[in-house]
PDB file of N, CA and C in Angstrom:
ATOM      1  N   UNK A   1      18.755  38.133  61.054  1.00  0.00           N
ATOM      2  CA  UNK A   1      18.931  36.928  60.251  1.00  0.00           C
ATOM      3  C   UNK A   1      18.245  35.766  60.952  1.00  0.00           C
ATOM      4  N   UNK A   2      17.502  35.034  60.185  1.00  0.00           N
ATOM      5  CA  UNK A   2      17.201  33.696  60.863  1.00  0.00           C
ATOM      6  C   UNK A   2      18.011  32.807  60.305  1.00  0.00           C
ATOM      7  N   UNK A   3      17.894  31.918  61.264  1.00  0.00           N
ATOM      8  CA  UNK A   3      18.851  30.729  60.999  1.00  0.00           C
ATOM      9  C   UNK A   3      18.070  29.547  61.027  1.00  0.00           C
ATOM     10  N   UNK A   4      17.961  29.042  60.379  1.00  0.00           N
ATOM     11  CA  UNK A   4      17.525  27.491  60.453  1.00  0.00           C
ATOM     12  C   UNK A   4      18.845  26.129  60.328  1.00  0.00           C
ATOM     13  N   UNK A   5      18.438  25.070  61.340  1.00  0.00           N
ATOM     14  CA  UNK A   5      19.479  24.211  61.137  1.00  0.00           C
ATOM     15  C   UNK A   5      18.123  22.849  61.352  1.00  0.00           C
ATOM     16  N   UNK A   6      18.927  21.948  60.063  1.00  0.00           N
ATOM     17  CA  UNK A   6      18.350  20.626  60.018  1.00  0.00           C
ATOM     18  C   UNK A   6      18.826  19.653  60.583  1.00  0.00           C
ATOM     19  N   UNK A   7      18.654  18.551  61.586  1.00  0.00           N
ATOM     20  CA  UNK A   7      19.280  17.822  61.957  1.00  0.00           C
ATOM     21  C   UNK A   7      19.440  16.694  61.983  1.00  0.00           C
ATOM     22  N   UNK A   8      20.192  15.900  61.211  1.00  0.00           N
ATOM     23  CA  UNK A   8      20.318  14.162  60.650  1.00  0.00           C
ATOM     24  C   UNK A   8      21.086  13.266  61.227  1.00  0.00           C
ATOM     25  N   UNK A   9      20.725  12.032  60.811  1.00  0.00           N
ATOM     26  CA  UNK A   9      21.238  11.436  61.134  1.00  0.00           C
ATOM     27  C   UNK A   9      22.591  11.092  59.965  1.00  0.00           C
ATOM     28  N   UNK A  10      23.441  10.036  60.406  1.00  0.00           N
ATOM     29  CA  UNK A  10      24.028   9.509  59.242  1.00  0.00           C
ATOM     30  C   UNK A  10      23.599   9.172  57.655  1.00  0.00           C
ATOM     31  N   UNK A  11      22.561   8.735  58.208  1.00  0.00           N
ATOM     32  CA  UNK A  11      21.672   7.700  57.224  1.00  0.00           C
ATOM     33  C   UNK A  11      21.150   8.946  56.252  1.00  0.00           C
ATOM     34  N   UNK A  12      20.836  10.319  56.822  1.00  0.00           N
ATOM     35  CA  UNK A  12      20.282  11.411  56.266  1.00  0.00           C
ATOM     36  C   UNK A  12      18.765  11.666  56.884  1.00  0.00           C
ATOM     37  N   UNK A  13      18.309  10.187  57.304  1.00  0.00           N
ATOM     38  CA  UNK A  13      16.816  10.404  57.993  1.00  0.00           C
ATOM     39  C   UNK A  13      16.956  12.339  59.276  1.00  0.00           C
ATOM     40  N   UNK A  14      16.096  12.942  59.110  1.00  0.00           N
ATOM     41  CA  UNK A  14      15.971  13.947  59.504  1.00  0.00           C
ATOM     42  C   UNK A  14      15.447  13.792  61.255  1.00  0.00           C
ATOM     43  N   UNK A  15      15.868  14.167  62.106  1.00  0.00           N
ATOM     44  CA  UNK A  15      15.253  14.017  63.625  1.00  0.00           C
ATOM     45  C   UNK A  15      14.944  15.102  64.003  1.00  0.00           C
ATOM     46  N   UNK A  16      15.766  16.518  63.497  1.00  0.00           N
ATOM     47  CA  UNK A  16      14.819  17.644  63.774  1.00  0.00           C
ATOM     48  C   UNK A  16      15.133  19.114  63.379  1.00  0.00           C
ATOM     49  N   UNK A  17      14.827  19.805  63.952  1.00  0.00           N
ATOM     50  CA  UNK A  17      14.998  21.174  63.394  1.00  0.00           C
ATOM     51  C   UNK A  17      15.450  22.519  64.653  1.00  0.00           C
ATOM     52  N   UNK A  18      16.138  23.640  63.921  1.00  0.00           N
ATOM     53  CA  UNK A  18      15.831  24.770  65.003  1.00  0.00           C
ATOM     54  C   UNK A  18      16.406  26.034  63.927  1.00  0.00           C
ATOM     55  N   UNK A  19      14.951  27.039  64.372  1.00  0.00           N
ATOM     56  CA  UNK A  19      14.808  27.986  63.491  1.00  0.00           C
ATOM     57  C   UNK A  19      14.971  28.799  64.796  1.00  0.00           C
ATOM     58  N   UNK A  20      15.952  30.262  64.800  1.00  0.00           N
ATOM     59  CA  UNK A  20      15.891  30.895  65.798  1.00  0.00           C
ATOM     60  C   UNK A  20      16.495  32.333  65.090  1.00  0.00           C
ATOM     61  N   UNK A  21      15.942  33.776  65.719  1.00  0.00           N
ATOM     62  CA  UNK A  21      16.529  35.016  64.937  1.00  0.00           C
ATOM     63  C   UNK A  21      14.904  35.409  64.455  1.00  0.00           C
ATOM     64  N   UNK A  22      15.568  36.775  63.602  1.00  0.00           N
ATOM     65  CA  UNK A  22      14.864  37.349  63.027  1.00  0.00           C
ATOM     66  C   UNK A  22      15.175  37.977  61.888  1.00  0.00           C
ATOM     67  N   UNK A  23      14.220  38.077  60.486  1.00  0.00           N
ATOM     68  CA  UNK A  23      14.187  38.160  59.749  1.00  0.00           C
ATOM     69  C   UNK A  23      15.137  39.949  59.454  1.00  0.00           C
ATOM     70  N   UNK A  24      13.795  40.551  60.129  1.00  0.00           N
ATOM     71  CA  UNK A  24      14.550  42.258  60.025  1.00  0.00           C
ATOM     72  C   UNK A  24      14.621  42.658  58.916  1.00  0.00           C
ATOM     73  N   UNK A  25      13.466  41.939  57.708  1.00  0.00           N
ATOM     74  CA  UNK A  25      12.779  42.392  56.656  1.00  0.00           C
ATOM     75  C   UNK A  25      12.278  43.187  56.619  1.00  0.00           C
ATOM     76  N   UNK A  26      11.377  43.855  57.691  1.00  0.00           N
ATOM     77  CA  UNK A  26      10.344  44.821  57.612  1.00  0.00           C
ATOM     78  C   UNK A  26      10.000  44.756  58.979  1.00  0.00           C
ATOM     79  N   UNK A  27       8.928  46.198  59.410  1.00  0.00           N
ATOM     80  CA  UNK A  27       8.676  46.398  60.506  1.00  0.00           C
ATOM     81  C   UNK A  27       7.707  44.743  61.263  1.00  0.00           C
ATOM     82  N   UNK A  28       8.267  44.610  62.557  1.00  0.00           N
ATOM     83  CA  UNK A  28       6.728  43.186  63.206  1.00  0.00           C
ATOM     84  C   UNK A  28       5.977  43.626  62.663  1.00  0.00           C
ATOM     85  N   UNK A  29       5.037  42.260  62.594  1.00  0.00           N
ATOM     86  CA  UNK A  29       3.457  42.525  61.972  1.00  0.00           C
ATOM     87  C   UNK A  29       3.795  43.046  60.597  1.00  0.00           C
ATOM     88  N   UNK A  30       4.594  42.857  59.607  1.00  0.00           N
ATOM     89  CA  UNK A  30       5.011  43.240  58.363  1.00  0.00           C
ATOM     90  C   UNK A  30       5.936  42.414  57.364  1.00  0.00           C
ATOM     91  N   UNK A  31       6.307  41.376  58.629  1.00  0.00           N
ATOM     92  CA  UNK A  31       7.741  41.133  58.196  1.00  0.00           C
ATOM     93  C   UNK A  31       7.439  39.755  57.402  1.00  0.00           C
ATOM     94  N   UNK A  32       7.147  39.506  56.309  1.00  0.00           N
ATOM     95  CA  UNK A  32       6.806  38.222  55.848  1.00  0.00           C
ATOM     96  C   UNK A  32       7.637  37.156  55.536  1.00  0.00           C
ATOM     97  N   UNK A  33       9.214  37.752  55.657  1.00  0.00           N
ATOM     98  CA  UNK A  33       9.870  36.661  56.052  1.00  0.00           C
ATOM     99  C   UNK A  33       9.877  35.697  56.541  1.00  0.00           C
ATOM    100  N   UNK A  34       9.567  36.621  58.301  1.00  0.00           N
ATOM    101  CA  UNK A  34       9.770  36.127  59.617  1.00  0.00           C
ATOM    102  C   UNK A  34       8.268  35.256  59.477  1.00  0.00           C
ATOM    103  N   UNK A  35       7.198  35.833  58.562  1.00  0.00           N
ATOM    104  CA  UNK A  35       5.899  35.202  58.458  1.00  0.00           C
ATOM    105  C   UNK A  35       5.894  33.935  57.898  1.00  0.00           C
ATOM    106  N   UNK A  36       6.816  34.103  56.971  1.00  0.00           N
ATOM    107  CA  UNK A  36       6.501  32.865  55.894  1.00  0.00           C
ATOM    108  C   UNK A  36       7.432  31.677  56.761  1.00  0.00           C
ATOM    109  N   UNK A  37       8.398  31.797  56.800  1.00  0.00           N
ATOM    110  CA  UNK A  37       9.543  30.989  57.799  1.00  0.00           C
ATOM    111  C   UNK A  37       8.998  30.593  58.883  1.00  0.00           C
ATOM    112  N   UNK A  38       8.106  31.301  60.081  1.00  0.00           N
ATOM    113  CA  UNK A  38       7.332  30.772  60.586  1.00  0.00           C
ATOM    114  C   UNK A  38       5.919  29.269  60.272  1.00  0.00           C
ATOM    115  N   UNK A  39       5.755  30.244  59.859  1.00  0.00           N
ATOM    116  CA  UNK A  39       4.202  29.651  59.172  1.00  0.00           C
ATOM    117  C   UNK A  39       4.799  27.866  58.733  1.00  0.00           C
ATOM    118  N   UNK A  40       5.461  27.948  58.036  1.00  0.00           N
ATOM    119  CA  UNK A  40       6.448  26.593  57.486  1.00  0.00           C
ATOM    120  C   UNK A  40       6.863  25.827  58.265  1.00  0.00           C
ATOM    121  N   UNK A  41       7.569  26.445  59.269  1.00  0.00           N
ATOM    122  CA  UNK A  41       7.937  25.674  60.516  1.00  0.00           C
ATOM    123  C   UNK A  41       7.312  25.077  61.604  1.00  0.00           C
ATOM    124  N   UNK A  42       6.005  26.257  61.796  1.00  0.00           N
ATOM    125  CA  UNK A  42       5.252  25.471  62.748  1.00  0.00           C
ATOM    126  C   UNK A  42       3.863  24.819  62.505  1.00  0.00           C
ATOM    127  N   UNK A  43       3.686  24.658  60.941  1.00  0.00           N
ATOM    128  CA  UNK A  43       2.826  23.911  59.825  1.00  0.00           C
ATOM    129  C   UNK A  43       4.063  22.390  60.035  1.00  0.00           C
ATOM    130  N   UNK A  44       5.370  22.556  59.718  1.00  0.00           N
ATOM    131  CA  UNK A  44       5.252  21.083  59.757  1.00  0.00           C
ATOM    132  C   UNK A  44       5.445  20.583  60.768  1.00  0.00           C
ATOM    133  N   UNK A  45       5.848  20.810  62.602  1.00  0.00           N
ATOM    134  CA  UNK A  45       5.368  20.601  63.925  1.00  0.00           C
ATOM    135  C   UNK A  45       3.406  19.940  63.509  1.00  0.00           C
ATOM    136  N   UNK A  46       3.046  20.895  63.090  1.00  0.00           N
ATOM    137  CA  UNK A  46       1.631  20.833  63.461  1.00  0.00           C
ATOM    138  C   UNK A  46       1.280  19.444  62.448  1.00  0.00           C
ATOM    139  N   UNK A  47       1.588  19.444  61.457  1.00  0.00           N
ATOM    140  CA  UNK A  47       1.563  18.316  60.087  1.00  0.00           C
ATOM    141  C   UNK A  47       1.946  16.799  60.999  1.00  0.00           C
ATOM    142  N   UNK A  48       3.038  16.850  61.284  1.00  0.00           N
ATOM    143  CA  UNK A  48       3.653  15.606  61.899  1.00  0.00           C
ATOM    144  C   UNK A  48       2.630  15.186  63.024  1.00  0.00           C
ATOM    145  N   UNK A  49       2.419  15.921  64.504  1.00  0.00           N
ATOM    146  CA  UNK A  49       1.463  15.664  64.934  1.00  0.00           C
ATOM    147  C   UNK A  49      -0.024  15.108  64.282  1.00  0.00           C
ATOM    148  N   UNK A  50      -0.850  15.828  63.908  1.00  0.00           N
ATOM    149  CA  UNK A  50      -1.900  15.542  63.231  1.00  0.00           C
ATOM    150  C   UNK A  50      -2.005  14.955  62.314  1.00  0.00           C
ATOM    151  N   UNK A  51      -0.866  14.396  61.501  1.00  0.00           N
ATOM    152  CA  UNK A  51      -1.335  13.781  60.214  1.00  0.00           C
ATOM    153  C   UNK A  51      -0.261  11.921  60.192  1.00  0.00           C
ATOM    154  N   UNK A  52       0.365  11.931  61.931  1.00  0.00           N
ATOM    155  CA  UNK A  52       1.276  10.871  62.013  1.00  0.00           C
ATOM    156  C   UNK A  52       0.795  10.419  63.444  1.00  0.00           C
ATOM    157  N   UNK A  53       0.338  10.995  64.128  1.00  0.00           N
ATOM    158  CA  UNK A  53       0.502  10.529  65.636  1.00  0.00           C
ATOM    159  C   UNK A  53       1.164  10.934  66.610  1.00  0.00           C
ATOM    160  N   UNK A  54       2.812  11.137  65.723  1.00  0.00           N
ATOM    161  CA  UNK A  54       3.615  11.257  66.650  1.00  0.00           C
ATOM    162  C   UNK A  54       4.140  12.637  67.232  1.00  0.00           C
ATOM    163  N   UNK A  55       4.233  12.808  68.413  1.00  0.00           N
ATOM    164  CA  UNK A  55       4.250  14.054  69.206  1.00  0.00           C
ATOM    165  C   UNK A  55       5.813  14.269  69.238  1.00  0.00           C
ATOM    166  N   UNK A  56       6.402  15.259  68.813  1.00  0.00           N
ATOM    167  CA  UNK A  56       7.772  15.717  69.233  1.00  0.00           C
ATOM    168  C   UNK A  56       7.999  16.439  69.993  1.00  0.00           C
ATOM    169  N   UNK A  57       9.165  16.061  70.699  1.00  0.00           N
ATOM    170  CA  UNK A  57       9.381  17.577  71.824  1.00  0.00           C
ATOM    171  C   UNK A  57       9.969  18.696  71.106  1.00  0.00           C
ATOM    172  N   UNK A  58       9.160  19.496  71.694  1.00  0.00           N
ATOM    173  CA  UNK A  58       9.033  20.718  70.770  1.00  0.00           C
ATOM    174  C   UNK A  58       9.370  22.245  71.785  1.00  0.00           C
ATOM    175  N   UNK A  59      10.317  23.589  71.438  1.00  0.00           N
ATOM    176  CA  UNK A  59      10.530  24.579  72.835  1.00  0.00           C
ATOM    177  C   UNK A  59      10.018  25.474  71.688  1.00  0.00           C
ATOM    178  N   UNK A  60       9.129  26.405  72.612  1.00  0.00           N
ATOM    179  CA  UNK A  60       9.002  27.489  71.413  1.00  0.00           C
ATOM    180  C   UNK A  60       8.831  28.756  72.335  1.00  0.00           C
ATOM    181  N   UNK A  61       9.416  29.600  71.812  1.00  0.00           N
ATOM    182  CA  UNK A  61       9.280  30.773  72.335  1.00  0.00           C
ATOM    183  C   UNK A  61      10.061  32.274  70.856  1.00  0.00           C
ATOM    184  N   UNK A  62       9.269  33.521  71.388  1.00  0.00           N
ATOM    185  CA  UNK A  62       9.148  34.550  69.977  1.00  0.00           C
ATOM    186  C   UNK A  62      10.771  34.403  69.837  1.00  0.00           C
ATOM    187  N   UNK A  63      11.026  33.991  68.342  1.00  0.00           N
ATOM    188  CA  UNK A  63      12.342  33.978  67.523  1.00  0.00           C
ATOM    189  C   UNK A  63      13.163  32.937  67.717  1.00  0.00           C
ATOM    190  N   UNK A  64      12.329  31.693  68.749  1.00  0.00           N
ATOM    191  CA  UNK A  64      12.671  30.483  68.695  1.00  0.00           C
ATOM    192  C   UNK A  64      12.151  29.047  68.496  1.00  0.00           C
ATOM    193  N   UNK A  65      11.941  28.494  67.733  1.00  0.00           N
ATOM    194  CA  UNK A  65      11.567  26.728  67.308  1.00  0.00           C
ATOM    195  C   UNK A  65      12.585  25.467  67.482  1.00  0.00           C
ATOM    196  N   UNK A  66      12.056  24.837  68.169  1.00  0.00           N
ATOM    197  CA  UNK A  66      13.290  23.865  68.145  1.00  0.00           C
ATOM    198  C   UNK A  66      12.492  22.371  68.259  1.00  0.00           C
ATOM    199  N   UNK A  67      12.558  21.302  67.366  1.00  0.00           N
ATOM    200  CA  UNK A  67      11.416  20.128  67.526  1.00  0.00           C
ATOM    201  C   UNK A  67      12.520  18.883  67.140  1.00  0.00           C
ATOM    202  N   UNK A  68      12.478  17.944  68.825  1.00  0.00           N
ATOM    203  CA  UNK A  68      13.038  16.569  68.169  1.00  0.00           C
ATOM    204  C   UNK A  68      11.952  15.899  68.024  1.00  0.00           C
ATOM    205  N   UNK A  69      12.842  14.889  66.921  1.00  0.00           N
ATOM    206  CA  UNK A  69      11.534  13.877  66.788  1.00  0.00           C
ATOM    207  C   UNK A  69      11.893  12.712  67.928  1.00  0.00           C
ATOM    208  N   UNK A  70      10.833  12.028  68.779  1.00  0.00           N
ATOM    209  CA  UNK A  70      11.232  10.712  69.586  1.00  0.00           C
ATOM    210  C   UNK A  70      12.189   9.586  68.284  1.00  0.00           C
ATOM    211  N   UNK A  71      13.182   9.516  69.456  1.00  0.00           N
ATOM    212  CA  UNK A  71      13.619   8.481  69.118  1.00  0.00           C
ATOM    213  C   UNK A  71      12.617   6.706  68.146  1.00  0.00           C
ATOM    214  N   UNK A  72      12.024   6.447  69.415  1.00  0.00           N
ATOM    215  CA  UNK A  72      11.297   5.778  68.945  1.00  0.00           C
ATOM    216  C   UNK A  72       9.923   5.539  67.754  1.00  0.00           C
ATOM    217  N   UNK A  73      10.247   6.908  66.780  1.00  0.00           N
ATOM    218  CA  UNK A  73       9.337   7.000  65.851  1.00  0.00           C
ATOM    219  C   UNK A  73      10.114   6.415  64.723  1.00  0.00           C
ATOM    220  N   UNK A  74      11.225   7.050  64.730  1.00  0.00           N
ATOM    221  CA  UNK A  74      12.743   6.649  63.945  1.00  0.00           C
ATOM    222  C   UNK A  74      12.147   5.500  62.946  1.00  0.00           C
ATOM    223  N   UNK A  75      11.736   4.336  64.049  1.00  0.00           N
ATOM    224  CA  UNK A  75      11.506   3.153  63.338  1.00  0.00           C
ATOM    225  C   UNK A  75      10.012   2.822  63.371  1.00  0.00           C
ATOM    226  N   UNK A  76       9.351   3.798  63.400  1.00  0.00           N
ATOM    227  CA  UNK A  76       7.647   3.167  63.589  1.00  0.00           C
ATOM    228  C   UNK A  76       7.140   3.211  62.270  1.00  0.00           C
ATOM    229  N   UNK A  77       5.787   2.368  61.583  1.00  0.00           N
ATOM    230  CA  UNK A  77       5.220   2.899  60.889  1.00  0.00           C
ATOM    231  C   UNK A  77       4.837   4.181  60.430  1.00  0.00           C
ATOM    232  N   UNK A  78       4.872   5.160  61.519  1.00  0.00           N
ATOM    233  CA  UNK A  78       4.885   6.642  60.851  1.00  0.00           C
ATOM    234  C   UNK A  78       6.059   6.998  60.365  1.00  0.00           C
ATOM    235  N   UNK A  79       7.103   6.640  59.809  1.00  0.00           N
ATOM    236  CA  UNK A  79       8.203   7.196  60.085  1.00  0.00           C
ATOM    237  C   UNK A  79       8.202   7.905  58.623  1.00  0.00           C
ATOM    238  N   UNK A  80       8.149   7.094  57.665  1.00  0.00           N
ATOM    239  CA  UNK A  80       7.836   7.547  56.218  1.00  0.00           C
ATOM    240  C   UNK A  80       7.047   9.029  55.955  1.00  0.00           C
ATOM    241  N   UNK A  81       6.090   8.647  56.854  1.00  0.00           N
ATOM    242  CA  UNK A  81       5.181  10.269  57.049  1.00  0.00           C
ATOM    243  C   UNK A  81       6.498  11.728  57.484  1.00  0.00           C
ATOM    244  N   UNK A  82       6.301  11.248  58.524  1.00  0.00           N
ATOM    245  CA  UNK A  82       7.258  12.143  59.223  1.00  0.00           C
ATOM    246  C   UNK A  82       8.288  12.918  58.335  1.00  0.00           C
ATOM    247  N   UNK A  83       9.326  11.891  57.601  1.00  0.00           N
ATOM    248  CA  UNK A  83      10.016  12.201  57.022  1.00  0.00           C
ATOM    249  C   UNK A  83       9.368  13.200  55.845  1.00  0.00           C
ATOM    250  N   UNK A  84       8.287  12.458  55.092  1.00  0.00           N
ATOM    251  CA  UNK A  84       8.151  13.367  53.803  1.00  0.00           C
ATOM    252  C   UNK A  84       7.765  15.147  53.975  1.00  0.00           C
ATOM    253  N   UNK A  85       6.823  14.740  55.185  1.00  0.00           N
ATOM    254  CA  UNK A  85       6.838  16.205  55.949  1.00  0.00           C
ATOM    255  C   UNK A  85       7.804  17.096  56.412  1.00  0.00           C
ATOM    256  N   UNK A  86       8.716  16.510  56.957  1.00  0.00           N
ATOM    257  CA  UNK A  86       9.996  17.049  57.034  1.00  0.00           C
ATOM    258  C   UNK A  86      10.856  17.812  55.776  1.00  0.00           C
ATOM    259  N   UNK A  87      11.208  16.525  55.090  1.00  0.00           N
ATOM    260  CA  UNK A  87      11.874  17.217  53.752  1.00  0.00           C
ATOM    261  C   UNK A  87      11.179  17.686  52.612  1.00  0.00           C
ATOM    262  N   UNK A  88       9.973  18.116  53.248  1.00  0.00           N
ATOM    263  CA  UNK A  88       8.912  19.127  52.313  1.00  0.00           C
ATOM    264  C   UNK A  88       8.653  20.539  52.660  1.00  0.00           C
ATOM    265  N   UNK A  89       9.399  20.622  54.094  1.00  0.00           N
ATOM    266  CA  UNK A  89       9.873  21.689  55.385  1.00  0.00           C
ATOM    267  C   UNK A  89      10.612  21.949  54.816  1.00  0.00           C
ATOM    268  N   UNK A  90      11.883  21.356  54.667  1.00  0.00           N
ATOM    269  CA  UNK A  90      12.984  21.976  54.301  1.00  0.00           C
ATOM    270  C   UNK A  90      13.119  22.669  52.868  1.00  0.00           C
ATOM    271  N   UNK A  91      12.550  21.962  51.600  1.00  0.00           N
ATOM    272  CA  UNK A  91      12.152  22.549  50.501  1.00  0.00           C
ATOM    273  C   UNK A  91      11.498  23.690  50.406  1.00  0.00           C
ATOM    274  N   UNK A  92      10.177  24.268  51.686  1.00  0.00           N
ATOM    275  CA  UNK A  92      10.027  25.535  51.981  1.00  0.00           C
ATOM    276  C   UNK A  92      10.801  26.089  51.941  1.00  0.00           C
ATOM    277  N   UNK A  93      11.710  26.113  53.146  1.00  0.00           N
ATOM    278  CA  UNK A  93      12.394  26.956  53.769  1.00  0.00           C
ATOM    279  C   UNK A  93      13.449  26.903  52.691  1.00  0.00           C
ATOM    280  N   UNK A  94      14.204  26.238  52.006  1.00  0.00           N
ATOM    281  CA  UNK A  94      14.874  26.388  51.200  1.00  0.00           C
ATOM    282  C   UNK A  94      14.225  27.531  49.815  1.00  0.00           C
ATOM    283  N   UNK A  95      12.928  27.456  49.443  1.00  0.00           N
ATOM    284  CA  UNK A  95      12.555  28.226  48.301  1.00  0.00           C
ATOM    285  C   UNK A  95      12.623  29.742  49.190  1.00  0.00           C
ATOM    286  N   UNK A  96      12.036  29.444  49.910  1.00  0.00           N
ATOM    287  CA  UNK A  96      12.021  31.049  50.902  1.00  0.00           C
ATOM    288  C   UNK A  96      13.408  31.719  51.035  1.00  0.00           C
ATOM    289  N   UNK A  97      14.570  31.155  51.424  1.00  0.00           N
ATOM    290  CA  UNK A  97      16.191  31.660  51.197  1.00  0.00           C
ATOM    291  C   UNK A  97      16.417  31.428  49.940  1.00  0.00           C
ATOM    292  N   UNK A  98      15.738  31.239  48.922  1.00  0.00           N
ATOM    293  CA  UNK A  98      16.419  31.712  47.500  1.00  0.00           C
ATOM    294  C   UNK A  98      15.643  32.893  47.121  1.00  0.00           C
ATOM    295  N   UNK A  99      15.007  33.263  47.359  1.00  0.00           N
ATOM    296  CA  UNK A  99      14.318  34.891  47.463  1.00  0.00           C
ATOM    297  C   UNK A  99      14.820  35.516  48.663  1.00  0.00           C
ATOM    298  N   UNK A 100      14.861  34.994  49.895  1.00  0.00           N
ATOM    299  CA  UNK A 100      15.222  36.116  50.713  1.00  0.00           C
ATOM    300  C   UNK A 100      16.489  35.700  51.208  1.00  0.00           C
ATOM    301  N   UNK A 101      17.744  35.295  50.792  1.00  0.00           N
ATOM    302  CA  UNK A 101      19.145  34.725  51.182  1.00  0.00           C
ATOM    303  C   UNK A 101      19.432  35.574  52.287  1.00  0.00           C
ATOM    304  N   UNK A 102      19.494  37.240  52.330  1.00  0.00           N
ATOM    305  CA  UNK A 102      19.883  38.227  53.013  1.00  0.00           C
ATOM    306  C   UNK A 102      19.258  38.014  54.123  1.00  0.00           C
ATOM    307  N   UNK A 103      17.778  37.253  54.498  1.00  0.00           N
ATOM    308  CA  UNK A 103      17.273  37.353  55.878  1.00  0.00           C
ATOM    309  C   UNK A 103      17.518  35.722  56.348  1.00  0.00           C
ATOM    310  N   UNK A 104      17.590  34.806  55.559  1.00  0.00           N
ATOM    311  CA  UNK A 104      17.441  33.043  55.875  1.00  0.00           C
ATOM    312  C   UNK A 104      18.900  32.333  55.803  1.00  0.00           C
ATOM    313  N   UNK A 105      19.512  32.136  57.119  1.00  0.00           N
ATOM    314  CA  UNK A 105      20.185  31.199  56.324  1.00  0.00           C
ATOM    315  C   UNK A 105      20.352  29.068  56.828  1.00  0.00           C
ATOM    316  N   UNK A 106      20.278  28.675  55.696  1.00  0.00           N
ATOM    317  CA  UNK A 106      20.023  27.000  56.494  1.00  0.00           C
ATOM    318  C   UNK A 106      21.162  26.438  56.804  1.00  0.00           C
ATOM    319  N   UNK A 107      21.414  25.947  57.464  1.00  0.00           N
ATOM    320  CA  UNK A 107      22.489  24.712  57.286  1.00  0.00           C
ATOM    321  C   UNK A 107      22.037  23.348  57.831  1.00  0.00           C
ATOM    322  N   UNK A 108      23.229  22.108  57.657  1.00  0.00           N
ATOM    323  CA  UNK A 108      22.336  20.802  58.120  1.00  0.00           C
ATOM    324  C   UNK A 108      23.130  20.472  58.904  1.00  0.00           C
ATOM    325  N   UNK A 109      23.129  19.315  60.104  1.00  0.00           N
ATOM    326  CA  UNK A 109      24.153  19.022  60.977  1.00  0.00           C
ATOM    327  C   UNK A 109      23.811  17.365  60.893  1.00  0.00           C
ATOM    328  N   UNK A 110      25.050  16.971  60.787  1.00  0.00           N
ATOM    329  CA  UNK A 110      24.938  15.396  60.927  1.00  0.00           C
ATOM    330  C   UNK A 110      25.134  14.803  59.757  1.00  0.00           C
ATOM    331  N   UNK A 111      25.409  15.875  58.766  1.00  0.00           N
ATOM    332  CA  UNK A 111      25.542  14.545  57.546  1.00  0.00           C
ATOM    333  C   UNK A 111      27.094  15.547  57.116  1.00  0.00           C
ATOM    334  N   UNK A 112      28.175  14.262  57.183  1.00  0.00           N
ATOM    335  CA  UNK A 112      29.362  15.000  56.543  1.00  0.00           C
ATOM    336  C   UNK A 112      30.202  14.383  55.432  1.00  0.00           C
TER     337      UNK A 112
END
């Protein structure tokens, strides 16, 4: 199972993410779950960087993602970016667990 968790603030603004597990769809090198869930996750790491400026700390290692955003972007002119990239992440990953529920599951932390 992968797990993805989103992580907010009060406000709902998004600061970061962690996708960790495995799909166990299909054999490695097969598993398009684990492909597509990937691919999404470290497209919007890569999006935010390149298309905002801003660099997040980011741990990655096989069956783990984990990306905060700096504090201090929170309030920068990129921040709008950031965000739409973000909750355009999560709309992935959300269409991807309504086809594959049995391998994805999301939850959010910080907003109650």
């Amino acid at each position: 199972m992968i797990n993805v968790r989103i992580f907010r603030q009060a406000d709902a603004v998004i600061t970061g993410f962690r996708v960790s597990g495995h799909a166990y769809y299909d054999d490695p090198g097969k598993d398009i779950v684990c492909a597509g869930v990937s691919a999404v996750a470290v497209g919007a790491v890569n999006a935010v960087e390149a298309l905002t400026g801003v660099v997040p700390a980011t741990e990655m290692e096989p069956g783990f993602l984990e990306m905060q955003l700096p504090a201090a972007c929170r309030n920068s002119a990129a921040a709008e970016k950031v965000q739409t990239i973000l909750e355009t992440m999560e709309q992935m990953l959300l269409t991807i667990a309504d086809s594959y529920g049995d391998f994805v599951r999301i939850s959010r932390e910080g907003l109650e």
